[in-house]
Protein backbone atom coordinates (compact mmCIF):
# COMPACT_ATOMS: atom_id res chain seq x y z
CA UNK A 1 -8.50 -24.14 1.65
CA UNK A 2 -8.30 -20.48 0.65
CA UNK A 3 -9.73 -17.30 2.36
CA UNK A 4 -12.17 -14.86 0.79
CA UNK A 5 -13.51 -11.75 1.56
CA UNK A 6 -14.81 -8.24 0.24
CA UNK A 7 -13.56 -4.86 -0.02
CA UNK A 8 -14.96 -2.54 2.91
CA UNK A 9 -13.22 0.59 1.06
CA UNK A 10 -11.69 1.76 -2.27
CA UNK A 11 -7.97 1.17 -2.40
CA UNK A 12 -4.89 -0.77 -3.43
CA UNK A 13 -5.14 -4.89 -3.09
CA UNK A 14 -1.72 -5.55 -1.07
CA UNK A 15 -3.29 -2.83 1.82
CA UNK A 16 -6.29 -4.62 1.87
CA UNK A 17 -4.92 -8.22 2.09
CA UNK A 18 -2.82 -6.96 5.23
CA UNK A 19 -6.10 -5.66 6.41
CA UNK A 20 -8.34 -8.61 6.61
CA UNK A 21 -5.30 -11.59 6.67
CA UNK A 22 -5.33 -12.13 10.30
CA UNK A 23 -1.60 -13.57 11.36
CA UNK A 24 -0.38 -13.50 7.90
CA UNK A 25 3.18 -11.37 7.50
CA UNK A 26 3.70 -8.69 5.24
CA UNK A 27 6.49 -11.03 3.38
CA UNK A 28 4.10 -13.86 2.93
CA UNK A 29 0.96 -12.03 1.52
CA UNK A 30 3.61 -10.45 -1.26
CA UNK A 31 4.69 -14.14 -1.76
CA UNK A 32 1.07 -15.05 -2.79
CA UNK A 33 0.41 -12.34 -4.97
CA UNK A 34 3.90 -12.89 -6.36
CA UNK A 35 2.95 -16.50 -6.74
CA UNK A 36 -0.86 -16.26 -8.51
CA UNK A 37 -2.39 -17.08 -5.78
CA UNK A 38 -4.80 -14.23 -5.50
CA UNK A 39 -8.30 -13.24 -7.44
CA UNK A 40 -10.42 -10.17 -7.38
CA UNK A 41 -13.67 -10.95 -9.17
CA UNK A 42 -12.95 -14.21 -10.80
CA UNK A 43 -9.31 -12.45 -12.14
CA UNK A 44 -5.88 -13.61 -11.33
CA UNK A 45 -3.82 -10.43 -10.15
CA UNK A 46 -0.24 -10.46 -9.01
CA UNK A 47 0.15 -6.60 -9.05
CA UNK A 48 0.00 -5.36 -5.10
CA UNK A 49 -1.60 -2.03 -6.13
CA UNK A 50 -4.04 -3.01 -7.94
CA UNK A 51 -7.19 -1.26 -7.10
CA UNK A 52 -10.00 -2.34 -5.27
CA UNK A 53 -13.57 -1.04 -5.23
CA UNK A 54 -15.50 -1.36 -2.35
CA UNK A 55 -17.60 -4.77 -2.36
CA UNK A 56 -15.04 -6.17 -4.78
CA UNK A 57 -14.76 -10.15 -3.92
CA UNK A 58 -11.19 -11.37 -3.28
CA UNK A 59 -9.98 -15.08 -2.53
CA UNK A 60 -6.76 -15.99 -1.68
CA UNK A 61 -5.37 -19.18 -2.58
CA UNK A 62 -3.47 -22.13 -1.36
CA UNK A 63 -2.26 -22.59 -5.25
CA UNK A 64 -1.97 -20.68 -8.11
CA UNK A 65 -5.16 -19.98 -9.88
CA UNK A 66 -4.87 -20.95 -13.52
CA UNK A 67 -5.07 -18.21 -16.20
CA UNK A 68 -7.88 -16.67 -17.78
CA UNK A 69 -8.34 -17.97 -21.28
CA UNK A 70 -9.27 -14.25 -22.42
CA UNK A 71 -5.73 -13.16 -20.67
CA UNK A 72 -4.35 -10.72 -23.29
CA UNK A 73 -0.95 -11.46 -21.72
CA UNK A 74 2.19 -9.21 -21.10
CA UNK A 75 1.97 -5.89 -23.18
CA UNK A 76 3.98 -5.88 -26.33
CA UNK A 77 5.99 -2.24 -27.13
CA UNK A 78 8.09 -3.88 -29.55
CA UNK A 79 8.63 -6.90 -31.79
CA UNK A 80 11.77 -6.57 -34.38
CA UNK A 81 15.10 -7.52 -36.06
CA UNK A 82 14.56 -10.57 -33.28
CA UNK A 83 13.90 -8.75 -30.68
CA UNK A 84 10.92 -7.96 -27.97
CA UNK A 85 10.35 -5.88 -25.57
CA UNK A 86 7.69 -5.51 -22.80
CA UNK A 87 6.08 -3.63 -20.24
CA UNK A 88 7.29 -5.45 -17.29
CA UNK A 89 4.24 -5.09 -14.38
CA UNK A 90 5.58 -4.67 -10.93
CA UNK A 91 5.42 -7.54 -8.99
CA UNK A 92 7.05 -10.00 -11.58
CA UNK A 93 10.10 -11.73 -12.07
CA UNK A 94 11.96 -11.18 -15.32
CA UNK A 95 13.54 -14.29 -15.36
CA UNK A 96 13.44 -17.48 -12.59
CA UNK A 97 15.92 -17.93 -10.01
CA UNK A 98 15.45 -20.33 -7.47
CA UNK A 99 11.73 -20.15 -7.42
CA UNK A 100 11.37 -22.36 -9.69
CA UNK A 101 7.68 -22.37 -10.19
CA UNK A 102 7.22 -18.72 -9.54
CA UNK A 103 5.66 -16.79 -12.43
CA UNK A 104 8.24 -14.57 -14.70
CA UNK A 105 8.59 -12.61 -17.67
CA UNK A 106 10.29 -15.38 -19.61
CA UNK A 107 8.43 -17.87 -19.10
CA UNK A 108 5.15 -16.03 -19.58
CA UNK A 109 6.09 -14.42 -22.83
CA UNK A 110 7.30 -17.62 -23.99
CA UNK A 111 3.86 -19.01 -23.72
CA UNK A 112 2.35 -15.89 -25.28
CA UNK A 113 4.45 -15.73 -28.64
CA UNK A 114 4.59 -19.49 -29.06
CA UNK A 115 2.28 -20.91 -31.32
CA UNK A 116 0.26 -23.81 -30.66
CA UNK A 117 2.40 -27.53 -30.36
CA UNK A 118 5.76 -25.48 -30.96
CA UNK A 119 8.04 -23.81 -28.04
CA UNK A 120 9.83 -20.84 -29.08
CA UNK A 121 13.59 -19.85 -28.02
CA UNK A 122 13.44 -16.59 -25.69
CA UNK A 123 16.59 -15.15 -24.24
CA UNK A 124 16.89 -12.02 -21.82
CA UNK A 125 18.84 -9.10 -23.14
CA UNK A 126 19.09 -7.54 -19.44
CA UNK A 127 16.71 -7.58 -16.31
CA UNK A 128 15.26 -5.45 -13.78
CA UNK A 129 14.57 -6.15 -10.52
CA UNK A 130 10.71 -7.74 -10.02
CA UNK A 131 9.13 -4.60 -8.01
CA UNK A 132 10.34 -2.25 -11.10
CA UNK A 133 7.89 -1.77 -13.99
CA UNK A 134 8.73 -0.90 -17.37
CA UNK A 135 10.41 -1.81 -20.31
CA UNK A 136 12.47 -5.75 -20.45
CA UNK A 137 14.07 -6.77 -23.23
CA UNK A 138 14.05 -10.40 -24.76
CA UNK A 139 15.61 -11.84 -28.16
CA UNK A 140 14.69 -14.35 -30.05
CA UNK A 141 17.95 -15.71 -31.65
CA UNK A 142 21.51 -16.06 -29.72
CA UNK A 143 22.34 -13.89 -32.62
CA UNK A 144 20.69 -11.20 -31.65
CA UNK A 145 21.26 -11.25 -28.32
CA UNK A 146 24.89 -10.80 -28.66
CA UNK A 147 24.63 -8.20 -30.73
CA UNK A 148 22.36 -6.50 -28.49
CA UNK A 149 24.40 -7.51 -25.43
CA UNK A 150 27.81 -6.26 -27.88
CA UNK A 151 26.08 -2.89 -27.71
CA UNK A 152 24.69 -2.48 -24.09
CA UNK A 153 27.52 -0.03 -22.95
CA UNK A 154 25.79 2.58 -25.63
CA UNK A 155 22.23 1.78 -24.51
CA UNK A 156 20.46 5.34 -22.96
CA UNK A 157 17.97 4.06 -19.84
CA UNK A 158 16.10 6.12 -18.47
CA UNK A 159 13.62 5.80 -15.13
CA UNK A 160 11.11 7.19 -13.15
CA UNK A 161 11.38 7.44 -9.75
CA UNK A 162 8.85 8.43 -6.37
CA UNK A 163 11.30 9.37 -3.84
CA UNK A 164 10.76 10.17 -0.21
CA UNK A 165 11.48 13.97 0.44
CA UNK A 166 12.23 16.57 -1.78
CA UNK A 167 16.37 16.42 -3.11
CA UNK A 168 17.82 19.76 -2.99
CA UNK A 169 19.29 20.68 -5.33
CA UNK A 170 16.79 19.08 -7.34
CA UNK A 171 19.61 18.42 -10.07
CA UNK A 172 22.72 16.42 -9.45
CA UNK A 173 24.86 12.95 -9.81
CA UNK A 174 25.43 10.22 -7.68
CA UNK A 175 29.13 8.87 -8.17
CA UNK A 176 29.30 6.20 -5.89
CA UNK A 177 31.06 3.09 -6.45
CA UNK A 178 28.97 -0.05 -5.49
CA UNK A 179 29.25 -4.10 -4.54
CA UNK A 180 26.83 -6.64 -3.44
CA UNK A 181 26.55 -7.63 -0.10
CA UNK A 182 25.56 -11.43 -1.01
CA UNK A 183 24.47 -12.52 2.66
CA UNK A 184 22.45 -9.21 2.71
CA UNK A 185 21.55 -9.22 -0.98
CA UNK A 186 22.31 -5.45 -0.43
CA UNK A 187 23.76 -2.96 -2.68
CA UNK A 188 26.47 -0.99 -0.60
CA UNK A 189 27.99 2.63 -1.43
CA UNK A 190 30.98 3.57 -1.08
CA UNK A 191 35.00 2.46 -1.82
CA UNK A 192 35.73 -0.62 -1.27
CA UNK A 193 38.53 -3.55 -2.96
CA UNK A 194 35.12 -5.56 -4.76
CA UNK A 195 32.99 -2.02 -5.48
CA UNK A 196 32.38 -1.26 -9.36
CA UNK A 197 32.18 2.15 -10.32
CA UNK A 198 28.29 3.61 -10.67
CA UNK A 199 27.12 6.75 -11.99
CA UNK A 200 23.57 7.97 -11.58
CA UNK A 201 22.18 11.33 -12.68
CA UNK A 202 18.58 12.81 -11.38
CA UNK A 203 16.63 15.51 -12.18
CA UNK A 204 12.99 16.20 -10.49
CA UNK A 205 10.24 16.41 -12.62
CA UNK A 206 7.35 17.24 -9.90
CA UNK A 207 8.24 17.73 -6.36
CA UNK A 208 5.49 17.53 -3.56
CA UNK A 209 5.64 18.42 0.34
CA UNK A 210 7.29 14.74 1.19
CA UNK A 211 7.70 12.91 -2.07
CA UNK A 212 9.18 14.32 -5.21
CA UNK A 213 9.44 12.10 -9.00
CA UNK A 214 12.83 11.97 -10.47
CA UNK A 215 13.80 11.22 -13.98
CA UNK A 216 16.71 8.98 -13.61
CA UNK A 217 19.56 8.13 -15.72
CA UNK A 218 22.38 5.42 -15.19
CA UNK A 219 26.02 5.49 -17.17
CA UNK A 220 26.46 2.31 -15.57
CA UNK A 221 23.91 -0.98 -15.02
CA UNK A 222 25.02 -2.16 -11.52
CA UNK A 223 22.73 -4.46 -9.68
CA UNK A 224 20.43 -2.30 -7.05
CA UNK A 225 21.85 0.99 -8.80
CA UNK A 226 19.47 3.66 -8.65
CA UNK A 227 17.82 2.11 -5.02
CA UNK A 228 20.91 2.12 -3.24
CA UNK A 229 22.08 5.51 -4.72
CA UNK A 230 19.08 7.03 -3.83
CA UNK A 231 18.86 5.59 -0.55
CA UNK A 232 22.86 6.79 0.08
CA UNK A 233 21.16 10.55 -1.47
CA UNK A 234 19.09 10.52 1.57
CA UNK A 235 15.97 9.95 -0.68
CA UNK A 236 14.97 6.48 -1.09
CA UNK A 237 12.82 4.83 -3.42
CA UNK A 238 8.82 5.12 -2.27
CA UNK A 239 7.85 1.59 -0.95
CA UNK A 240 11.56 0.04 -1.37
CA UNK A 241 11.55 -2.49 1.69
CA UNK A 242 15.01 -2.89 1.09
CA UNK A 243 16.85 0.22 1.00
CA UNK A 244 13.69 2.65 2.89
CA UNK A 245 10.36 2.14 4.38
CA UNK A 246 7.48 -0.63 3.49
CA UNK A 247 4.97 0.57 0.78
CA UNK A 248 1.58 -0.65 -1.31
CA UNK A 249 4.62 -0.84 -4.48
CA UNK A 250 7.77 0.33 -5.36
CA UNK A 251 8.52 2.97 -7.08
CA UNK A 252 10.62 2.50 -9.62
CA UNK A 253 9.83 2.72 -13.66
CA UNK A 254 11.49 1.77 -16.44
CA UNK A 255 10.75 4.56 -18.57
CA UNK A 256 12.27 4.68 -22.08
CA UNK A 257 15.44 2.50 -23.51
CA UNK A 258 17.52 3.97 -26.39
CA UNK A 259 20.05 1.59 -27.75
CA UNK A 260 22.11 1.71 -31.37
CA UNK A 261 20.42 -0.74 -33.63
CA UNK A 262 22.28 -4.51 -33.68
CA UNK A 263 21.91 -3.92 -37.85
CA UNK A 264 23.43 -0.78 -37.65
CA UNK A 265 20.68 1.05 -38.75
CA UNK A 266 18.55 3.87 -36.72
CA UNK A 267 18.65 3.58 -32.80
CA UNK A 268 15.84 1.46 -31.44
CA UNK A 269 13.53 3.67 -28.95
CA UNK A 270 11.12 2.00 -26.42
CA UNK A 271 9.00 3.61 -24.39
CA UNK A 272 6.49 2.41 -21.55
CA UNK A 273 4.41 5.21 -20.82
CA UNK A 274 3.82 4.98 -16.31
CA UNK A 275 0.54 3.91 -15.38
CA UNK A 276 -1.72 5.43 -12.39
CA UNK A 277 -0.65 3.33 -10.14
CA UNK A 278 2.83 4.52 -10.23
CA UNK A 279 1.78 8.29 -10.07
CA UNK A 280 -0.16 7.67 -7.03
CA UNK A 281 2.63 7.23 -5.20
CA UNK A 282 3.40 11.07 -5.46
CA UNK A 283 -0.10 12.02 -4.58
């Protein structure tokens, strides 16, 4: 059983699916894109602002859809001294956690580097949370993930992100020490006996009349970081359901990751340029 239908306007999928799903919750359409359950034009997508064009055909599933054989896969920005790095869509898991069938980074890269009757080894370096793009890190030898891992602290990360408002001054630090609120799964600000120390730094690259882009750096790698922080700022996240309003996508980018080489050679730069979609949120 699946329902189909076919875009009455240009615009992003996830607005559309909310549009013609009768009944069906916000959480629940997400959970089928999340899941592959969703085709434009004979194409799995997973990405909620993908674009449509008007006429565009679009089935939703009761199961996955499997993958086009002509998939180019997850896009490479680096592959060396046993390490690779990607850029992450929004939308996907890095790794599972209890969904155990649920598409992710991992697994998907797995199947892409693996060559034909013989399953790789793929470890996570770190993770970001599945509605931020950008770049995720994966190693292909324990070795090299503990050196990476032995060298984190030094890592430079650096992230784009479409905030609501415009911060003033448009320069500044959040010092806000943070825990997890586990029944909430909630990042809360402010001093407390469990809170970790977290240090973000912004600075606005384009402001509009209500949303501004931020280039964000983080000292520190706590869970929920720069959402929370920017929420507490009084300038959440565009489309962070979480910590600010609903939205087509959040946004969030991983931008660029610096990090001393594991060899001890030159510092390894990555870089995953944002896409349109992203932008769009400023517009």
């Amino acid at each position: 059983m699946s329902d189909r239908f076919e875009a009455s306007e240009d615009g992003g999928l996830l607005d559309a699916l909310i549009a013609h799903l009768d009944g069906w919750s916000r959480s629940r359409i997400k959970q089928r894109l999340r899941d592959g359950c969703v085709v434009v034009e004979g194409a799995q997508v997973r990405q909620f602002d993908h674009p449509l064009r008007v006429g565009d055909r679009v089935e939703v599933l009761a199961k996955a859809a499997r993958p086009a054989l002509d998939d180019p896969g997850l896009e490479i920005l680096y592959a060396e001294n046993d390490l690779v790095a990607i850029h992450k869509p929004a939308g996907l898991l890095s790794v599972a956690l209890d969904e155990a069938n649920a598409p992710n980074a991992l697994a998907l890269l797995r199947d892409q580097l693996s060559p034909r009757g013989r399953r790789i080894d793929l470890w996570p370096v770190h993770r970001i949370d599945r509605d931020t793009s950008g770049v995720l890190l994966f190693a292909l030898t324990q070795d090299a993930r503990w050196a990476t891992t032995g060298v984190w602290s030094e890592a430079d990360k650096t992230y784009l992100a479409v905030v609501e408002g415009v911060p003033d001054p448009g320069v500044g630090t959040v010092d806000r020490p943070l825990r997890m609120d586990a029944k909430g799964f909630r990042a809360l600000v402010g001093r407390h006996p469990d809170a970790k120390p977290a240090r973000t730094h912004y600075e606005t690259r384009q402001a509009r009349r209500r949303t501004t882009l931020l280039e964000v750096r983080i000292e520190t790698g706590r869970q929920h970081q720069i959402r929370a922080h920017l929420a507490w700022l009084g300038h959440p996240i565009v489309g962070d359901e979480r910590y600010g309003s609903n939205g087509r996508r959040m946004g969030l980018h991983a931008l660029k990751l610096v990090l001393p080489s594991p060899n001890g050679g030159r510092p390894i730069t990555i870089e995953a340029p944002p896409d349109d979609n992203l932008m769009q949120l400023l517009r």
